[in-house]
N, C-alpha and C. Protein backbone atom coordinates (compact mmCIF):
# COMPACT_ATOMS: atom_id res chain seq x y z
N UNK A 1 0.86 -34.18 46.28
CA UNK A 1 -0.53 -33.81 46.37
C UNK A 1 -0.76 -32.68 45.36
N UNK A 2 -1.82 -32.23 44.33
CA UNK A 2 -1.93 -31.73 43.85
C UNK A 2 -3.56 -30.88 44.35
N UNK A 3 -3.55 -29.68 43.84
CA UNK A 3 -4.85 -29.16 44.23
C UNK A 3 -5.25 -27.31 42.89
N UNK A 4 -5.81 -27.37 43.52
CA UNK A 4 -6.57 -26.47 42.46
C UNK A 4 -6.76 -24.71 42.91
N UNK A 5 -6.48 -23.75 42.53
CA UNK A 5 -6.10 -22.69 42.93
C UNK A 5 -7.58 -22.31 43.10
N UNK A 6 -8.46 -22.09 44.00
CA UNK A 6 -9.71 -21.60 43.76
C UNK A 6 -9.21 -19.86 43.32
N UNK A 7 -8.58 -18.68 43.18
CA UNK A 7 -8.76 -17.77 42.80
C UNK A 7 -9.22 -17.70 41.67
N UNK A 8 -8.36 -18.49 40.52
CA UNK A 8 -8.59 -18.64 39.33
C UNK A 8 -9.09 -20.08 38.51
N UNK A 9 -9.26 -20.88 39.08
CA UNK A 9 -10.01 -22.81 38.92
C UNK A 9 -9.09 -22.93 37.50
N UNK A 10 -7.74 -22.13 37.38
CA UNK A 10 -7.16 -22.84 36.31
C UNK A 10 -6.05 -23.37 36.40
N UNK A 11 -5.23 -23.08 37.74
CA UNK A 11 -4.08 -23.38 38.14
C UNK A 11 -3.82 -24.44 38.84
N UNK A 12 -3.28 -25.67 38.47
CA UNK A 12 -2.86 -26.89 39.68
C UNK A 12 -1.55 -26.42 40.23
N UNK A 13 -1.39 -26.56 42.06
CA UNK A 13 -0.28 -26.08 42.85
C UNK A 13 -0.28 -27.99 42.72
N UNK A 14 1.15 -28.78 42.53
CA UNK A 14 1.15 -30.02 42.81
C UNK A 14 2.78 -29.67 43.60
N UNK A 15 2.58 -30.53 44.71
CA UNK A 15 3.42 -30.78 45.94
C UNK A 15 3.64 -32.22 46.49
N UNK A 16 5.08 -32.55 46.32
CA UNK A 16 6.01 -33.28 47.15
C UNK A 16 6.69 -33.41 47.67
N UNK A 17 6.90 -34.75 48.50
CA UNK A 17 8.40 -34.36 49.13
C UNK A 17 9.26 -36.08 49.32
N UNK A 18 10.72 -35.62 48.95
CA UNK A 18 11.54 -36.50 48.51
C UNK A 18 12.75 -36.80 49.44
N UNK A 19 13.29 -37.56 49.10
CA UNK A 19 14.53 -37.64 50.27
C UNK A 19 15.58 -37.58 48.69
N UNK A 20 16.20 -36.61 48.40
CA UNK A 20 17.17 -36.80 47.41
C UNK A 20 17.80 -38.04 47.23
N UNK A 21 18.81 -38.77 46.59
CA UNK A 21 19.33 -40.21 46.81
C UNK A 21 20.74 -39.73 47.13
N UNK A 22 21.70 -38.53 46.70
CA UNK A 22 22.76 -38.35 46.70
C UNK A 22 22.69 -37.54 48.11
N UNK A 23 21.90 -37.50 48.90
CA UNK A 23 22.25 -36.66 49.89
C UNK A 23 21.90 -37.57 51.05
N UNK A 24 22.49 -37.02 52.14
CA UNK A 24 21.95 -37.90 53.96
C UNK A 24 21.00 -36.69 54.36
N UNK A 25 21.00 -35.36 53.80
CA UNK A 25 19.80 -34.53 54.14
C UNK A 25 18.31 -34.73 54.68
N UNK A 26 17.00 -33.60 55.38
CA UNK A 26 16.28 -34.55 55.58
C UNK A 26 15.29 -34.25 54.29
N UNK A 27 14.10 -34.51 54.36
CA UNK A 27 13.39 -34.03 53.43
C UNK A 27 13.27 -32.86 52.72
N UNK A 28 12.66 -32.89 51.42
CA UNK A 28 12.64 -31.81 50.56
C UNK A 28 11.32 -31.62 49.78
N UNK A 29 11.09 -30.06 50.10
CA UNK A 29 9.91 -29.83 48.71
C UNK A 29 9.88 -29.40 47.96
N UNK A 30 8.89 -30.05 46.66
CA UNK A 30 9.23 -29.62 45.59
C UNK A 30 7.46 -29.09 45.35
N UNK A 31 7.32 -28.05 44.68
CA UNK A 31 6.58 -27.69 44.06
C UNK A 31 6.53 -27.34 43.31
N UNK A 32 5.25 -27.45 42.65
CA UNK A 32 5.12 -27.25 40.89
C UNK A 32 3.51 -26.60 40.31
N UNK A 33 4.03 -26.06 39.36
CA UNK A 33 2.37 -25.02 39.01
C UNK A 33 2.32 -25.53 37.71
N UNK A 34 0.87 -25.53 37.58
CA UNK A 34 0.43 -26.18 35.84
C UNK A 34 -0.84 -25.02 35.51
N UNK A 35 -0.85 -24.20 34.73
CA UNK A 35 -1.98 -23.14 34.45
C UNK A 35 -2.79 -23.69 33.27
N UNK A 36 -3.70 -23.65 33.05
CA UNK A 36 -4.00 -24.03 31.85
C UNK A 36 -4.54 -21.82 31.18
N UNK A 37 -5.22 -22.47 30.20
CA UNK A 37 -5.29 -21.25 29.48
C UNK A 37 -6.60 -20.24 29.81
N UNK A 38 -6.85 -19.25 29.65
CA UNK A 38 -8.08 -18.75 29.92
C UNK A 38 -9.09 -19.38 28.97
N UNK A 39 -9.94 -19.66 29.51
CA UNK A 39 -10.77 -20.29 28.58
C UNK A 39 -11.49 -18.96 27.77
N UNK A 40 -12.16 -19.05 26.45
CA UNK A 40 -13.35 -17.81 26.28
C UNK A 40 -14.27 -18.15 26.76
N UNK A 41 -15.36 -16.98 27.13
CA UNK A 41 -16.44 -17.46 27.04
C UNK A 41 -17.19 -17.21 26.30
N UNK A 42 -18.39 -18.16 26.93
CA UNK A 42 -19.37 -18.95 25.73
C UNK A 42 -19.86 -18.00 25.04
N UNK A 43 -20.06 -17.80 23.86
CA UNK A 43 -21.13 -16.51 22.82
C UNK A 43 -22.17 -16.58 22.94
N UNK A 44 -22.58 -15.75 23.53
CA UNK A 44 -23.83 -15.24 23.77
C UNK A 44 -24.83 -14.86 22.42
N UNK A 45 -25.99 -15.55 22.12
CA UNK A 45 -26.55 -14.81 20.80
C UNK A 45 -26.83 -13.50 21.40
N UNK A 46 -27.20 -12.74 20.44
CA UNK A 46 -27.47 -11.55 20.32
C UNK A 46 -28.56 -11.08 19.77
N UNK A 47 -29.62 -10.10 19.96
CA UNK A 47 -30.87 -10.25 18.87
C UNK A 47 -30.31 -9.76 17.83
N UNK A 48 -30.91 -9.45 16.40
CA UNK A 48 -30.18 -8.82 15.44
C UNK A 48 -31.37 -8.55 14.24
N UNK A 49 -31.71 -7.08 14.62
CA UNK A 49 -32.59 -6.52 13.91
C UNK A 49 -32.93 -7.22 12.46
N UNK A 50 -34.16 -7.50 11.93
CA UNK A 50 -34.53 -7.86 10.53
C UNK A 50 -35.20 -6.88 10.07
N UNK A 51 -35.09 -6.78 9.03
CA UNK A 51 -35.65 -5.75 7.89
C UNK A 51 -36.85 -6.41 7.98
N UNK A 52 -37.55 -5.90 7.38
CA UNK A 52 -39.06 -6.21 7.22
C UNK A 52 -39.55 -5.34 5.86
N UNK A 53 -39.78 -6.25 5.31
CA UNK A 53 -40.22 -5.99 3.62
C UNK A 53 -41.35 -5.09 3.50
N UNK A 54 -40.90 -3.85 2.92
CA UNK A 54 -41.93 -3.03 2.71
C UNK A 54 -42.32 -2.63 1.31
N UNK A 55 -43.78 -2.80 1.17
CA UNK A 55 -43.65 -2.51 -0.23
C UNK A 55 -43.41 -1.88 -0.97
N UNK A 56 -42.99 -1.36 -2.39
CA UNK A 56 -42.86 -0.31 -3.11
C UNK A 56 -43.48 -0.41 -4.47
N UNK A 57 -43.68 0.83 -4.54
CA UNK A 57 -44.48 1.01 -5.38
C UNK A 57 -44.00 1.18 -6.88
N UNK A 58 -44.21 -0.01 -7.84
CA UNK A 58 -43.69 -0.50 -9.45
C UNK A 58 -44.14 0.77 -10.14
N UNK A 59 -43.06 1.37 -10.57
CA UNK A 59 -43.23 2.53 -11.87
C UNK A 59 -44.48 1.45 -13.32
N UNK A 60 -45.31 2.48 -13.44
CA UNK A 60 -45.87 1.72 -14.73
C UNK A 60 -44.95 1.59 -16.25
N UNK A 61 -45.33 1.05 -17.27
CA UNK A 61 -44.18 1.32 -18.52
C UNK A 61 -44.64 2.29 -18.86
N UNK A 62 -43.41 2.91 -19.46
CA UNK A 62 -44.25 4.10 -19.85
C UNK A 62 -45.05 4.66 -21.22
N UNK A 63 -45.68 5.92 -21.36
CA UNK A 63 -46.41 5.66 -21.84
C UNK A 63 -45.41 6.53 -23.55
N UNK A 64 -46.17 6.46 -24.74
CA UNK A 64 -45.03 7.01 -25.75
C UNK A 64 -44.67 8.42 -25.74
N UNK A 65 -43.68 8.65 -26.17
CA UNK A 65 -43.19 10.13 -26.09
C UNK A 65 -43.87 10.60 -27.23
N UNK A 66 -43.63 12.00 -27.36
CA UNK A 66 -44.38 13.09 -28.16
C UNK A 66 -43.13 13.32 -29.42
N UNK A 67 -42.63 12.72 -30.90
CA UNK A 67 -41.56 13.16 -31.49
C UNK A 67 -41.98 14.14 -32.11
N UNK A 68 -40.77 15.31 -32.01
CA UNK A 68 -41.37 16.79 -32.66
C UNK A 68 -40.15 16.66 -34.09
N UNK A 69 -40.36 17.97 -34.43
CA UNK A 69 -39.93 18.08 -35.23
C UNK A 69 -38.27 18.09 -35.05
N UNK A 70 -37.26 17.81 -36.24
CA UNK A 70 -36.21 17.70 -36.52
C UNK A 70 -35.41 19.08 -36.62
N UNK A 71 -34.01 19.00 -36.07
CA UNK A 71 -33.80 20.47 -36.13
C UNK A 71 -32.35 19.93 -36.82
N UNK A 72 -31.14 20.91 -36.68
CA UNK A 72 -29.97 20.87 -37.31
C UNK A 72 -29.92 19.99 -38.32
N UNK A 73 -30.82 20.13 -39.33
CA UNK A 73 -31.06 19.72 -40.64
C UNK A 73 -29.62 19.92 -41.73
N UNK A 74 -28.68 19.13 -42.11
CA UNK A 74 -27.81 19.46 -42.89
C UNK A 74 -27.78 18.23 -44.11
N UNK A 75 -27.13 18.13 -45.09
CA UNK A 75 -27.27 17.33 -46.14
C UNK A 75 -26.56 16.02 -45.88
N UNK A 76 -25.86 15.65 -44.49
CA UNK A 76 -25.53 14.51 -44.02
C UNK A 76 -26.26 13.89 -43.11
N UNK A 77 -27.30 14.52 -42.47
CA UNK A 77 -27.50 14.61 -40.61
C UNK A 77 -28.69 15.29 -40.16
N UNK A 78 -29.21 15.11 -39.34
CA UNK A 78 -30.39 16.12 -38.37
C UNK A 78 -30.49 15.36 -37.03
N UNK A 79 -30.74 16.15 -36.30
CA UNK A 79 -31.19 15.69 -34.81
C UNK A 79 -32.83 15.84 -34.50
N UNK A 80 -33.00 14.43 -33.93
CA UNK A 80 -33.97 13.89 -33.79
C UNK A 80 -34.50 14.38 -32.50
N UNK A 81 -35.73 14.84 -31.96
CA UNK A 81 -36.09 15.53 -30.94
C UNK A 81 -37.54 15.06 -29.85
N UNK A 82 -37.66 14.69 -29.07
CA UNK A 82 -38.89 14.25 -28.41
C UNK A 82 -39.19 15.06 -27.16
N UNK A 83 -40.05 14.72 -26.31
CA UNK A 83 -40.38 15.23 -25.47
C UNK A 83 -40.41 14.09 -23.81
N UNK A 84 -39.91 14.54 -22.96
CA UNK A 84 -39.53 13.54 -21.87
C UNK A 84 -41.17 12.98 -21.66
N UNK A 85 -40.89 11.82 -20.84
CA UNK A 85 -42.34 10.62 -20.57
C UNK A 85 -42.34 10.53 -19.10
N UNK A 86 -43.12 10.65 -18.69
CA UNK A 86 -42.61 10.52 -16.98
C UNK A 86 -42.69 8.94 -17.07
N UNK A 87 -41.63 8.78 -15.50
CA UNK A 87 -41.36 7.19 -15.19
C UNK A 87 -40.36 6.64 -16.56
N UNK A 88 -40.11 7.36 -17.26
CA UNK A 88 -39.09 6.90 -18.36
C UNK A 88 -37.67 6.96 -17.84
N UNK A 89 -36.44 5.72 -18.07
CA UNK A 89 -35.32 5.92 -17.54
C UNK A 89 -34.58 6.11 -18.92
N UNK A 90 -35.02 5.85 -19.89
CA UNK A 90 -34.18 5.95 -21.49
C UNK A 90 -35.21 6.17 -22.41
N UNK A 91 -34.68 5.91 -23.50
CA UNK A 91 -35.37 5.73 -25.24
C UNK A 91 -34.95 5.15 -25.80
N UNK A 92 -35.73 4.82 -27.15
CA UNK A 92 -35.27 3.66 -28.16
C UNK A 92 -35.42 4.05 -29.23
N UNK A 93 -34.23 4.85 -29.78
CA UNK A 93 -35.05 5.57 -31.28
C UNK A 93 -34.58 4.15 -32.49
N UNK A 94 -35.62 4.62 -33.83
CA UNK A 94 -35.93 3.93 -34.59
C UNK A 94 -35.59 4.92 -36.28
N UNK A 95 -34.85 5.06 -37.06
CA UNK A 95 -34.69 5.71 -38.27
C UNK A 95 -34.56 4.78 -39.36
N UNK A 96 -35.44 4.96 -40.33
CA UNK A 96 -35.84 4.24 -41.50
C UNK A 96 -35.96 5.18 -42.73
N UNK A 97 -35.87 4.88 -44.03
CA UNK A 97 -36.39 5.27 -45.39
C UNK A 97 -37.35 5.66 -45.38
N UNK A 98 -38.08 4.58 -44.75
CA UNK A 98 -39.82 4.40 -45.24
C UNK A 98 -40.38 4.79 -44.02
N UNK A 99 -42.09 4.98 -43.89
CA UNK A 99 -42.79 5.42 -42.75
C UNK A 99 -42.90 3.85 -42.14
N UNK A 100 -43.29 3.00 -42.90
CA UNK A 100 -43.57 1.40 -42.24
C UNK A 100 -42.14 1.19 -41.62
N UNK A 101 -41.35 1.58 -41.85
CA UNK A 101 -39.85 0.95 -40.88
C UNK A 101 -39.35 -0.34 -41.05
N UNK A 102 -39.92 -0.79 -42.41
CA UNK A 102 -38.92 -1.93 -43.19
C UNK A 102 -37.48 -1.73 -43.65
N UNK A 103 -37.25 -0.53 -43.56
CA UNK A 103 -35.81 0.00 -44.16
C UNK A 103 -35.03 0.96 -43.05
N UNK A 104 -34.68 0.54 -42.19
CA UNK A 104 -33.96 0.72 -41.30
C UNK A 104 -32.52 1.44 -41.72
N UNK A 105 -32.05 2.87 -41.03
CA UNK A 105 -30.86 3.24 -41.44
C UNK A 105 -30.49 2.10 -40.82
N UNK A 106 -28.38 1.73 -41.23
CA UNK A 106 -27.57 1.03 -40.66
C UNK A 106 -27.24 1.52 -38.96
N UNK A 107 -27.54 0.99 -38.12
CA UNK A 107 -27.25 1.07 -36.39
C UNK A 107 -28.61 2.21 -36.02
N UNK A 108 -29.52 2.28 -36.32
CA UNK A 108 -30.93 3.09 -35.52
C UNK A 108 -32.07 2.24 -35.40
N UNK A 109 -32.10 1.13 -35.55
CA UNK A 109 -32.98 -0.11 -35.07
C UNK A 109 -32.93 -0.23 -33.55
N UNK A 110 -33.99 0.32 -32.89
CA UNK A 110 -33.86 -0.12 -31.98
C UNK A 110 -33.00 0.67 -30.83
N UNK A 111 -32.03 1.95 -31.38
CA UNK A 111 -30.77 2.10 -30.47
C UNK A 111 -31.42 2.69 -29.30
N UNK A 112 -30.42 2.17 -28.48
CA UNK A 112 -30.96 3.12 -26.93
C UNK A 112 -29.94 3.92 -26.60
N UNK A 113 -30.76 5.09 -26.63
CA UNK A 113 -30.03 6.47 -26.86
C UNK A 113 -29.95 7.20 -25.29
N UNK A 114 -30.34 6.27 -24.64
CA UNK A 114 -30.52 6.49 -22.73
C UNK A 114 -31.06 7.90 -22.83
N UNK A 115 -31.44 8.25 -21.22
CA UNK A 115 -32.08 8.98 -20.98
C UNK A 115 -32.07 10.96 -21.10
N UNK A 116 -32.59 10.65 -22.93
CA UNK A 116 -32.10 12.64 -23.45
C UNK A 116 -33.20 12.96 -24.09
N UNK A 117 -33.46 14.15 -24.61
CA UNK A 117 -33.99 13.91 -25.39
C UNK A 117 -33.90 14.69 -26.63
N UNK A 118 -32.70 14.60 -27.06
CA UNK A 118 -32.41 14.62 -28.59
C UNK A 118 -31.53 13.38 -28.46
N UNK A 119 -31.46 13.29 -30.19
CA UNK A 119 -30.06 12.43 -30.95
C UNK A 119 -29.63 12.98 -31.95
N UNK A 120 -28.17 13.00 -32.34
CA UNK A 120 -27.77 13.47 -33.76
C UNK A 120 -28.07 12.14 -34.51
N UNK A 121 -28.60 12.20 -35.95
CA UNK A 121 -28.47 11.42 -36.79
C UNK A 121 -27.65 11.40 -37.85
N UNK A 122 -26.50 10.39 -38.41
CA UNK A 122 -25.74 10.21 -39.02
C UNK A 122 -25.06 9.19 -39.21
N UNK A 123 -24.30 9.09 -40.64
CA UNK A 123 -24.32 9.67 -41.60
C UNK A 123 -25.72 9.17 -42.56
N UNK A 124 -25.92 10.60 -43.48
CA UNK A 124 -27.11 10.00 -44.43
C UNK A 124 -26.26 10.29 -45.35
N UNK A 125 -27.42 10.07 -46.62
CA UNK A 125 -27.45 10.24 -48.33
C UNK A 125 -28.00 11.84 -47.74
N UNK A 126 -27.50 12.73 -49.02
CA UNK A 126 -28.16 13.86 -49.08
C UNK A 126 -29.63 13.87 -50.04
N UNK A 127 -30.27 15.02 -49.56
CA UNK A 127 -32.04 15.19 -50.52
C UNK A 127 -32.29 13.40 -50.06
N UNK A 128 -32.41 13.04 -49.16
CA UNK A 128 -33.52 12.12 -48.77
C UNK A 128 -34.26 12.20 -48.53
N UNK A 129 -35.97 11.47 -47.76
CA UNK A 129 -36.56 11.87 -46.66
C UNK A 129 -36.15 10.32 -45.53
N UNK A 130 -36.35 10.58 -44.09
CA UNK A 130 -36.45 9.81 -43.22
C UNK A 130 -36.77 10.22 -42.50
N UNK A 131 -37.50 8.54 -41.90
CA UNK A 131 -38.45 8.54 -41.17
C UNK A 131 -38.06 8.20 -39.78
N UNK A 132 -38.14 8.83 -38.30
CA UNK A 132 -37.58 8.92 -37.02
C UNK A 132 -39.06 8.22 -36.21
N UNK A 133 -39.29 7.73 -34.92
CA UNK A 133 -39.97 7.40 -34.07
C UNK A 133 -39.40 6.55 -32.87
N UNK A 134 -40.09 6.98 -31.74
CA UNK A 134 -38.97 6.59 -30.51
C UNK A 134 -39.72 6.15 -29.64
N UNK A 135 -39.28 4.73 -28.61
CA UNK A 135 -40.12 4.06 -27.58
C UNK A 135 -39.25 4.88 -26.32
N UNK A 136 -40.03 4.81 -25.12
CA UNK A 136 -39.63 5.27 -23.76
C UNK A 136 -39.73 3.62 -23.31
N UNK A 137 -38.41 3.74 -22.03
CA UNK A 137 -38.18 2.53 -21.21
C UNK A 137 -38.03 2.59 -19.91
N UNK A 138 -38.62 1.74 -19.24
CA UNK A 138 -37.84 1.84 -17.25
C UNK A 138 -37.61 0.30 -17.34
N UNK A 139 -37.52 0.49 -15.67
CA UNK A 139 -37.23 -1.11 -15.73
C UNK A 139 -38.51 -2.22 -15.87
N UNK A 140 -39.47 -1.59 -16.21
CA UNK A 140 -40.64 -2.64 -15.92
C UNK A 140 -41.17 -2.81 -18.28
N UNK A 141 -40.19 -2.21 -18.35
CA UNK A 141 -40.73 -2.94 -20.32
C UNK A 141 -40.41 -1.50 -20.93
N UNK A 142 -41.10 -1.72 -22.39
CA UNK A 142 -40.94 -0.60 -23.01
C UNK A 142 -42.13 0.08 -23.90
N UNK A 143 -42.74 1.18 -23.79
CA UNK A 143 -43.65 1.41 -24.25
C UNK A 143 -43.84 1.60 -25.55
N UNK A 144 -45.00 2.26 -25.94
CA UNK A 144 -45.37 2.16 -27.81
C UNK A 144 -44.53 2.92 -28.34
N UNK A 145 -44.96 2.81 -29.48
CA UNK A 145 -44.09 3.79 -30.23
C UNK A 145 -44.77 5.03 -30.18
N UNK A 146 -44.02 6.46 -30.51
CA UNK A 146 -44.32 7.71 -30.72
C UNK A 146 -45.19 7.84 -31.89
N UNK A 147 -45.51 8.93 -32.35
CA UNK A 147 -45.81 9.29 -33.38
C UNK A 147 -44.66 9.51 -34.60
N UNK A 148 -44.26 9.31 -35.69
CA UNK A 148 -43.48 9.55 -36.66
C UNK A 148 -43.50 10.46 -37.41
N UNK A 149 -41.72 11.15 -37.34
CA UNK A 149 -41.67 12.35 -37.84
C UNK A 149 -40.90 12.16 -39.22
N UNK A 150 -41.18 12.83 -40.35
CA UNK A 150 -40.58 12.89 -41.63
C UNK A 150 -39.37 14.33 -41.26
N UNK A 151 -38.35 13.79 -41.79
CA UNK A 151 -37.42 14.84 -42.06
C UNK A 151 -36.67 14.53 -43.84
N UNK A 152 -36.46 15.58 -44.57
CA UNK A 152 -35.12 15.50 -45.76
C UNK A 152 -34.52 16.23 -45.55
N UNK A 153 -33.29 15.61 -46.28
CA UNK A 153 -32.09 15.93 -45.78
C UNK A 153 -31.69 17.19 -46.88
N UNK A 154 -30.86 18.38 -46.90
CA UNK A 154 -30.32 19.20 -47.81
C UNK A 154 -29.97 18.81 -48.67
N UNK A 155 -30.13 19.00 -49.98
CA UNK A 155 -29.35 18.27 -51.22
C UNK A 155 -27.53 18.94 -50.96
N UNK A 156 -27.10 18.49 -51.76
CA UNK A 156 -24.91 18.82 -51.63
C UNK A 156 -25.00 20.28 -52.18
């Protein structure tokens, strides 16, 4: 006979009884236990807070910086100088020959000189003039250009 442990509904007690074959004895019992495993239980959902999208407010691009004048003027070099832009995270300076900016020094097209506001410029020709102007950037674009500053360089 087998039956079911109500303490725990996981245990079968199974019970018999035998007459051995090698013996004239009288009857015998045998019992036997079968457990099975704890089961888990079931998962329960849970609520689970959502964010809720709030808006924020987009920095505008910004607007152009103010380029001043050039300082540490030497016959290789000068540093280029502006004035911070609010909502600006960098700059983009621009150094050329010419005031139109068809003649681009080699690597100042464009460079982003991140968020300072000077740059050293170098290397030049000595007794040149060049021409400096710088865009401000965030993440939403990049604004106009500055005004353009003439600097020459020291003759040797």
């Amino acid at each position: 006979m087998t039956t079911i442990d109500p303490a725990d509904n996981l245990t079968f007690w199974h019970t018999n009884e035998y007459y051995p074959v090698t013996s004239s004895a009288n009857w015998f019992t045998r019992i036997g236990k079968f457990q099975f495993p704890a089961a888990s239980p079931t998962p329960t959902a849970t609520p689970t807070a959502t964010a809720t999208p709030t808006a924020t407010a987009t920095p505008p691009i910004p607007g152009a910086p103010r380029a001043l004048n050039a300082t540490n003027v030497t016959n290789n070099s000068f540093t280029a100088n502006w004035n911070t832009v609010a909502g600006a995270t960098g700059y983009r300076l621009d150094v050329a020959t010419n005031n139109s900016f068809t003649n681009y020094v080699l690597g100042y097209r464009d460079l982003d000189v991140g968020n300072t506001t000077n740059r050293s410029v170098s290397p030049l020709a000595a007794n040149t003039f060049y021409y400096y102007r710088l865009r401000a950037y965030n993440g939403n674009g990049t604004g106009p250009n500055s005004n353009v500053v003439r600097v020459k360089t020291k003759p040797r």
